[in-house]
N, C-alpha and C. Protein backbone atom coordinates (compact mmCIF):
# COMPACT_ATOMS: atom_id res chain seq x y z
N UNK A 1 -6.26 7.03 3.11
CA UNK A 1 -6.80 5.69 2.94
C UNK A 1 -5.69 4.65 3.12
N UNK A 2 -5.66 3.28 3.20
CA UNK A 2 -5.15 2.23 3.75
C UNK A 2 -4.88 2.03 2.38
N UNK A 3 -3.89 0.67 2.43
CA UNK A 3 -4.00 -0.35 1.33
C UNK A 3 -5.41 -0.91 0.94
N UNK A 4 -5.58 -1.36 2.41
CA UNK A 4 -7.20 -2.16 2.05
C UNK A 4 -8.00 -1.60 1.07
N UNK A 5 -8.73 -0.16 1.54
CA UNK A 5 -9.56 0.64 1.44
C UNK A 5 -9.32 0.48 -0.13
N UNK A 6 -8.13 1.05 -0.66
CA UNK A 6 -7.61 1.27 -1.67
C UNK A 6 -8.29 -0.09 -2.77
N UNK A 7 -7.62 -1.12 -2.09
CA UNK A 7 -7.76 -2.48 -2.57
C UNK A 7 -9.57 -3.12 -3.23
N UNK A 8 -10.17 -2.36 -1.90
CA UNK A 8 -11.41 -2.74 -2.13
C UNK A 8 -12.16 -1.95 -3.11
N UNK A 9 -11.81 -0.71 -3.30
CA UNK A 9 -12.44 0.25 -4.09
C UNK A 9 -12.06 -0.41 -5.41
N UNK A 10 -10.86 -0.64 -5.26
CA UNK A 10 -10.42 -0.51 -7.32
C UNK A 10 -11.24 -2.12 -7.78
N UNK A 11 -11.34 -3.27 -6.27
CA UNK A 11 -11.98 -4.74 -6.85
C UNK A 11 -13.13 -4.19 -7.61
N UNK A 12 -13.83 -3.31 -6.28
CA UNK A 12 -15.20 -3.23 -7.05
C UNK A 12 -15.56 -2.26 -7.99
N UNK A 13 -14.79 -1.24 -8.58
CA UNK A 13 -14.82 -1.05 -9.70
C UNK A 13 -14.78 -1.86 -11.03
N UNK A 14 -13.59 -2.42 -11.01
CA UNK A 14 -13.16 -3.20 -12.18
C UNK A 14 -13.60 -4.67 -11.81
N UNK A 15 -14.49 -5.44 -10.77
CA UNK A 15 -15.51 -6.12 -10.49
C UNK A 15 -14.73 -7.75 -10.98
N UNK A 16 -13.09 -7.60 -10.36
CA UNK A 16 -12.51 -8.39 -10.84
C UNK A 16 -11.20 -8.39 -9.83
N UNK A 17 -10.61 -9.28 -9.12
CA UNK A 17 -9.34 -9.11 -7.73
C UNK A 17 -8.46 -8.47 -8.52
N UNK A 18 -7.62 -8.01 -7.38
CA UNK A 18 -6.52 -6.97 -7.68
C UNK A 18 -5.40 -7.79 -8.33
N UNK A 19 -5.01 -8.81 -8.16
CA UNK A 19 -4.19 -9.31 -8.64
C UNK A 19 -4.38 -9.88 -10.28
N UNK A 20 -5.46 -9.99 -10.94
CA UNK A 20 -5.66 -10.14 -11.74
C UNK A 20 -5.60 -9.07 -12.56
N UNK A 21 -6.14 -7.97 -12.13
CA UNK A 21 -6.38 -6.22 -12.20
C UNK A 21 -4.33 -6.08 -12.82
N UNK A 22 -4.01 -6.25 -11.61
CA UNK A 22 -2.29 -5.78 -11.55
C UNK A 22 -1.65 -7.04 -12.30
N UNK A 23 -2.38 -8.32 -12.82
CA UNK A 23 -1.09 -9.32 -13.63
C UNK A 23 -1.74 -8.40 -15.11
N UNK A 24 -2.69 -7.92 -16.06
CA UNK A 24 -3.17 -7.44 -16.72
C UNK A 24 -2.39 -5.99 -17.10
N UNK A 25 -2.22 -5.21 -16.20
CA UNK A 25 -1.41 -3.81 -16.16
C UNK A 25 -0.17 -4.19 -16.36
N UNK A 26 0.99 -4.83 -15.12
CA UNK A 26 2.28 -5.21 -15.54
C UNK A 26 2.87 -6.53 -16.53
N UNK A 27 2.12 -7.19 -16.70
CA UNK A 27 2.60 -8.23 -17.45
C UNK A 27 2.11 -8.14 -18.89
N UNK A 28 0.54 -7.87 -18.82
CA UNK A 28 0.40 -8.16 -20.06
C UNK A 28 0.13 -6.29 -21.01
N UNK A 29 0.32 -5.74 -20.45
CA UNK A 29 0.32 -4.25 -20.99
C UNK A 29 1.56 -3.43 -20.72
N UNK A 30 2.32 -4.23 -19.60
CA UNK A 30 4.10 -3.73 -19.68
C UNK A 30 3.95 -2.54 -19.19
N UNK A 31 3.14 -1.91 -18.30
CA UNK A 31 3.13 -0.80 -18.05
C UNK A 31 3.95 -0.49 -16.82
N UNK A 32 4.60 0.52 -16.85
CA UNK A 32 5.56 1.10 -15.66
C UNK A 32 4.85 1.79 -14.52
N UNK A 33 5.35 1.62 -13.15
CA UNK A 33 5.11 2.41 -12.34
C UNK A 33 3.99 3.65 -12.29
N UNK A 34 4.43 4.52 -12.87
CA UNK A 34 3.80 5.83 -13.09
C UNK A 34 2.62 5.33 -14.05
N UNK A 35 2.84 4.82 -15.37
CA UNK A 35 1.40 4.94 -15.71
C UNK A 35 0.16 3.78 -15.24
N UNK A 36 0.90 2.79 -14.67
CA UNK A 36 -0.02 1.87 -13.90
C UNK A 36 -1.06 2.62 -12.69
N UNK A 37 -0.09 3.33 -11.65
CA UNK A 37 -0.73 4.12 -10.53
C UNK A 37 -2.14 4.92 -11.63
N UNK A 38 -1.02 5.81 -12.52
CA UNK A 38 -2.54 6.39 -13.53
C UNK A 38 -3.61 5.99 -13.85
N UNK A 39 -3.18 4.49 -14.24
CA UNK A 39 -4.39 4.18 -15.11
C UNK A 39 -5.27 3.66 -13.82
N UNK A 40 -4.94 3.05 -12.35
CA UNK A 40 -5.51 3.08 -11.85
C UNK A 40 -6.29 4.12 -10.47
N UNK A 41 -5.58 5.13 -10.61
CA UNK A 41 -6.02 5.91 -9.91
C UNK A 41 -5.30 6.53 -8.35
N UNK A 42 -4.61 5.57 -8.51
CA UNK A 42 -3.54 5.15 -7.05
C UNK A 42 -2.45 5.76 -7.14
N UNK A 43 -1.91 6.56 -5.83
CA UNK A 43 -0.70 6.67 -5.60
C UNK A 43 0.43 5.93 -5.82
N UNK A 44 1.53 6.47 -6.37
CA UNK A 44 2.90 5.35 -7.21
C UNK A 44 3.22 4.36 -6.03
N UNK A 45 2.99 4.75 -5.10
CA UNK A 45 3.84 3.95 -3.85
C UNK A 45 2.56 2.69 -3.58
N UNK A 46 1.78 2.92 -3.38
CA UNK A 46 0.88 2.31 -3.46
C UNK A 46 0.74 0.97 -4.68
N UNK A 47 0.71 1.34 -5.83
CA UNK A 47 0.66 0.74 -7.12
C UNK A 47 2.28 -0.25 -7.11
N UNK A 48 3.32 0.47 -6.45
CA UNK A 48 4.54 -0.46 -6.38
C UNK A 48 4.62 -1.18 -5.15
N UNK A 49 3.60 -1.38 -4.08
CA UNK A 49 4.03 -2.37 -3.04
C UNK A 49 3.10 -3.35 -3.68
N UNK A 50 2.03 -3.30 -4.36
CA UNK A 50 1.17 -4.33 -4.87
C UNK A 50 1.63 -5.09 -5.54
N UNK A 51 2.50 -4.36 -6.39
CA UNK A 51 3.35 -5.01 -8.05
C UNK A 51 4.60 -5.84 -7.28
N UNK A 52 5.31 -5.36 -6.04
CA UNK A 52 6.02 -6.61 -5.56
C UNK A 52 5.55 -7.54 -4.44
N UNK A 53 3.99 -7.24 -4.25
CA UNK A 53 3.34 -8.02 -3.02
C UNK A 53 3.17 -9.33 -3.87
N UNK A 54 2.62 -9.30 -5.00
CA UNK A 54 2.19 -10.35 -6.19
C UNK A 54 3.19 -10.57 -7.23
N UNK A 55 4.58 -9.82 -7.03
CA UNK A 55 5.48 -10.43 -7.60
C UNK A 55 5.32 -10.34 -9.23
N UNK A 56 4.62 -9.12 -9.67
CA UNK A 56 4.84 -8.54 -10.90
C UNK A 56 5.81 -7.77 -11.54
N UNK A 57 6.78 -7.84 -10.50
CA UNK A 57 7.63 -6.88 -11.21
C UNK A 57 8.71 -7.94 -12.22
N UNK A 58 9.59 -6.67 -12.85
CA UNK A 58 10.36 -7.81 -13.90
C UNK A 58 11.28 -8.75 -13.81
N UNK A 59 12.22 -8.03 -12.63
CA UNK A 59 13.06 -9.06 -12.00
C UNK A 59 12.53 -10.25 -11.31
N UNK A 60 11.27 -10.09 -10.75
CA UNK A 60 10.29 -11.34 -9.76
C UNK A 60 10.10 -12.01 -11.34
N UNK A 61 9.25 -11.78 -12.03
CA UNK A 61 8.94 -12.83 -12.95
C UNK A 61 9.78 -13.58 -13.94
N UNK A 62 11.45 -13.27 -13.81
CA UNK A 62 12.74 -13.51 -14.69
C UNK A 62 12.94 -14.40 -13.33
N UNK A 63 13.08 -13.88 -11.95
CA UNK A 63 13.57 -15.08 -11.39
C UNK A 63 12.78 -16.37 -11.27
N UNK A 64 11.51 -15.82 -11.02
CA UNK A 64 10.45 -17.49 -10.87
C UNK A 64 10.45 -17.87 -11.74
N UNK A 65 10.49 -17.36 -13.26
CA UNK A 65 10.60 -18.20 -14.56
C UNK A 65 11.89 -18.95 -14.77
N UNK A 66 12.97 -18.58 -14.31
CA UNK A 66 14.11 -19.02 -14.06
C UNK A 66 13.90 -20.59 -13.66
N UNK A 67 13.78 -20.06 -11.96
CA UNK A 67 13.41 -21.16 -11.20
C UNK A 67 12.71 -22.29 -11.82
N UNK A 68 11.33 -22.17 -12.34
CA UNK A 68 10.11 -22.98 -12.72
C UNK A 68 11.13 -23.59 -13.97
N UNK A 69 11.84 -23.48 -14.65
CA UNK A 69 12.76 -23.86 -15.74
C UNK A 69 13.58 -24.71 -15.03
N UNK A 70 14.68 -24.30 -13.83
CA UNK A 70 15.32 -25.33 -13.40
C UNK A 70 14.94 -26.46 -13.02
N UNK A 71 14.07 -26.56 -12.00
CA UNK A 71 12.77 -27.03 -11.81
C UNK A 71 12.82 -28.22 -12.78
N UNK A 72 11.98 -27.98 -13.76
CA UNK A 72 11.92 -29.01 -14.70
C UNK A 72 12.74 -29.77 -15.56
N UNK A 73 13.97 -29.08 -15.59
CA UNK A 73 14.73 -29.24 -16.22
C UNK A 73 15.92 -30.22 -15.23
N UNK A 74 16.21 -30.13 -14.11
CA UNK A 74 17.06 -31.10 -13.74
C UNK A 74 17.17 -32.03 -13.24
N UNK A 75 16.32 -32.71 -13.89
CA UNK A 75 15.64 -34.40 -13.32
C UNK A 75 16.46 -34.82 -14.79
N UNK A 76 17.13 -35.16 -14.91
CA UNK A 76 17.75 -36.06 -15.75
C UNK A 76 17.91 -37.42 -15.41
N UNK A 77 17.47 -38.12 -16.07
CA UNK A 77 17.68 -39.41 -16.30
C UNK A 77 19.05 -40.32 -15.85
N UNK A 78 19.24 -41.62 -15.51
CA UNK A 78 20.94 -42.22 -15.07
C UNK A 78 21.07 -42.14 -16.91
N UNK A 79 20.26 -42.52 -17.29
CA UNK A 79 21.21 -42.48 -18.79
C UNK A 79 21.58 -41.07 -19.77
N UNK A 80 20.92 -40.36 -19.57
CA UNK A 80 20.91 -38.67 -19.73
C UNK A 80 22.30 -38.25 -19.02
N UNK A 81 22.35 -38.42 -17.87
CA UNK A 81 23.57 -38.15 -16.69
C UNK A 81 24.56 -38.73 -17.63
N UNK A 82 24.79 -40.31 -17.88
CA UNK A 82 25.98 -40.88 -18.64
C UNK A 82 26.35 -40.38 -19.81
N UNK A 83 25.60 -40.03 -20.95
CA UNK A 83 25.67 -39.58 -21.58
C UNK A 83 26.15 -37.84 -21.80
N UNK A 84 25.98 -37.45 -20.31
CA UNK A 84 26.76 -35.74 -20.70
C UNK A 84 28.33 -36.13 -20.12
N UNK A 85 27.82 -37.32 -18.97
CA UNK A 85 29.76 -37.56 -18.60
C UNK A 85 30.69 -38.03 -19.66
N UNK A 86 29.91 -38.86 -20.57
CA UNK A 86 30.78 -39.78 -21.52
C UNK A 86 31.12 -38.45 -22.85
N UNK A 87 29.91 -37.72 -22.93
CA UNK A 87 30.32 -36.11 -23.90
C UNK A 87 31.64 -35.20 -23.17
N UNK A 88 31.42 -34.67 -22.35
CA UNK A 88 32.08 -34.37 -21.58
C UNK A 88 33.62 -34.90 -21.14
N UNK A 89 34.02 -35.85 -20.86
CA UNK A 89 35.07 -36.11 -21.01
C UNK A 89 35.68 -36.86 -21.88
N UNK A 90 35.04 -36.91 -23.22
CA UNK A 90 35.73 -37.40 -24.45
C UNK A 90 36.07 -36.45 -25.09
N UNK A 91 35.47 -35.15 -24.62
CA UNK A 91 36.33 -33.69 -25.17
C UNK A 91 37.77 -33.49 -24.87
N UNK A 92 37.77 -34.01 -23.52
CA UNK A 92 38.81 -33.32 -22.86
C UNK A 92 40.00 -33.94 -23.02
């Protein structure tokens, strides 16, 4: 069988997209490789191109959370900015 094939069988079982299926298994049940493929029925290789097609794995979701943090975080203000220069070199 294909990815597809694969893909389409497990939607319409669990009558819900795969990616929702697979953020549910790795994120919110922490499940590894091997027992994810288990619980869904799928070959490991299979179950791990999905988990980094959608970017479930742990390192993908440490870096985009990363990111999505910098992100928000470095819009500082001109007076925010003055204030870490004027901290900053009154240490030194």
């Amino acid at each position: 069988m294909k990815y597809k094939h694969f893909k389409s069988a497990i939607e319409s079982q669990h009558k819900t997209s795969l990616k929702k299926i697979l953020y549910e298994i790795c994120v919110v049940e922490e499940l590894n490789a091997v027992e994810g493929s288990k619980k869904l029925g799928i070959a490991k290789e299979v179950f791990v191109y999905w988990r980094h097609y959608y970017r479930f794995e742990e390192r993908q979701l440490l870096f985009d959370r990363t990111i999505r943090n910098l992100k928000n975080n470095s819009t500082l203000s001109i007076d925010e900015a003055k204030e870490v220069t004027e901290c900053c070199n009154s240490t030194i």
